[in-house]
Protein backbone atom coordinates (compact mmCIF):
# COMPACT_ATOMS: atom_id res chain seq x y z
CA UNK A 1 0.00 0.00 0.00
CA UNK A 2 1.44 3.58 -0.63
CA UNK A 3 2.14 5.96 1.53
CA UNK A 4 1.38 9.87 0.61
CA UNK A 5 3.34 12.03 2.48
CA UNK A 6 0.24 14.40 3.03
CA UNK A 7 -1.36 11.24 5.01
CA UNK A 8 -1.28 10.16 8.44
CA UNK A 9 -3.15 7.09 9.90
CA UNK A 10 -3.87 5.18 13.26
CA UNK A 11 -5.76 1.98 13.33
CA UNK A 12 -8.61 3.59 12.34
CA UNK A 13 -8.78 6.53 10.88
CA UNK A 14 -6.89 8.30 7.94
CA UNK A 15 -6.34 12.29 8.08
CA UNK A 16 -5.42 13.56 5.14
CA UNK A 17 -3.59 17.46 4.46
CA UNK A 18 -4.34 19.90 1.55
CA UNK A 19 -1.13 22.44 2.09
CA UNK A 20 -3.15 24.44 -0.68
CA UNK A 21 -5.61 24.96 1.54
CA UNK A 22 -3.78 25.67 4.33
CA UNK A 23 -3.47 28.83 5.61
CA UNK A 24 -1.14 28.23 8.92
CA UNK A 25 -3.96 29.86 11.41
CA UNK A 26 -2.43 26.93 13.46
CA UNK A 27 -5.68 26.00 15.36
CA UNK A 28 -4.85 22.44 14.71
CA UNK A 29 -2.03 22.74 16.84
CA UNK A 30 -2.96 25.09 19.47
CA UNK A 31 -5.86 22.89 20.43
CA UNK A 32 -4.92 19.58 20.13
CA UNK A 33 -0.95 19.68 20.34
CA UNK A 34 -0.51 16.02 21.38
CA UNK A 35 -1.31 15.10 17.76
CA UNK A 36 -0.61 18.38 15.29
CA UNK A 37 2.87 20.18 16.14
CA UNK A 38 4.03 23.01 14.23
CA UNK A 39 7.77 22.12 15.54
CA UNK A 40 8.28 18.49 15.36
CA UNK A 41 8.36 16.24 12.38
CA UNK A 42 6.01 13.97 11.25
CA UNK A 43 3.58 16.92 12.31
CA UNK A 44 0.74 14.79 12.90
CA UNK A 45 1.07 12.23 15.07
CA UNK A 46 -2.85 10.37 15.80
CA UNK A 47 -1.13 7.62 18.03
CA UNK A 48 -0.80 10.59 20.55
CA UNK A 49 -4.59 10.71 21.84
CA UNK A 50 -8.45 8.96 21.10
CA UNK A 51 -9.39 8.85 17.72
CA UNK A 52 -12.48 10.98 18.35
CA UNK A 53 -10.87 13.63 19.78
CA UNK A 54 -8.86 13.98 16.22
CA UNK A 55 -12.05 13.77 14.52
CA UNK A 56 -13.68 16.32 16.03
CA UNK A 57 -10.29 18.96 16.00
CA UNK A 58 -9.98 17.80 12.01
CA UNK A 59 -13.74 18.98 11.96
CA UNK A 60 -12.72 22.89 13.09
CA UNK A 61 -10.54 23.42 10.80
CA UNK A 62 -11.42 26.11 8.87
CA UNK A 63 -9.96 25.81 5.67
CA UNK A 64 -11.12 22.59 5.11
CA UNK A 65 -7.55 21.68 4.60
CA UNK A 66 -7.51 18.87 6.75
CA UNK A 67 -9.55 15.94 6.22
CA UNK A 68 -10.48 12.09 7.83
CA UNK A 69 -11.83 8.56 6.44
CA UNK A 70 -11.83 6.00 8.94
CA UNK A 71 -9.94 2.90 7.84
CA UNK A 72 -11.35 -0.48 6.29
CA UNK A 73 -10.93 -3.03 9.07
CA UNK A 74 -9.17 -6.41 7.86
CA UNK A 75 -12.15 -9.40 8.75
CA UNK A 76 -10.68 -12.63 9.89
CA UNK A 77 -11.46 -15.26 7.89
């Protein structure tokens, strides 16, 4: 599976970032720093809090620039 370097994933969701959309007002990161950084890289880090909690930040932003589909669970057979 590829990897895009605008796309960050936990077990279940994907977030996904438009940097043409973006235009840096930073709310990602000043209200949920344990997963967006504006220092650190990889920027986004979802491991770093509950799933829902991304959601609902990805949700505010206000550009539109960032984005989420949750992830297609693998069924055991």
């Amino acid at each position: 599976m590829e990897v895009k370097a605008n796309e960050f994933s936990n077990k279940d969701i994907t977030v996904t970032y438009d940097p043409c959309k973006c235009v840096l007002s930073g709310i990602c990161a000043k209200e949920l720093s344990d997963v967006f950084s504006n220092s650190i890289i990889p920027w986004v880090n979802l491991d770093n809090t509950e799933t829902k909690r991304i959601i609902e930040q990805v949700k505010r932003c206000p550009t539109g620039a960032l984005n989420y589909f949750k992830n297609k669970r693998m069924q055991a057979s």
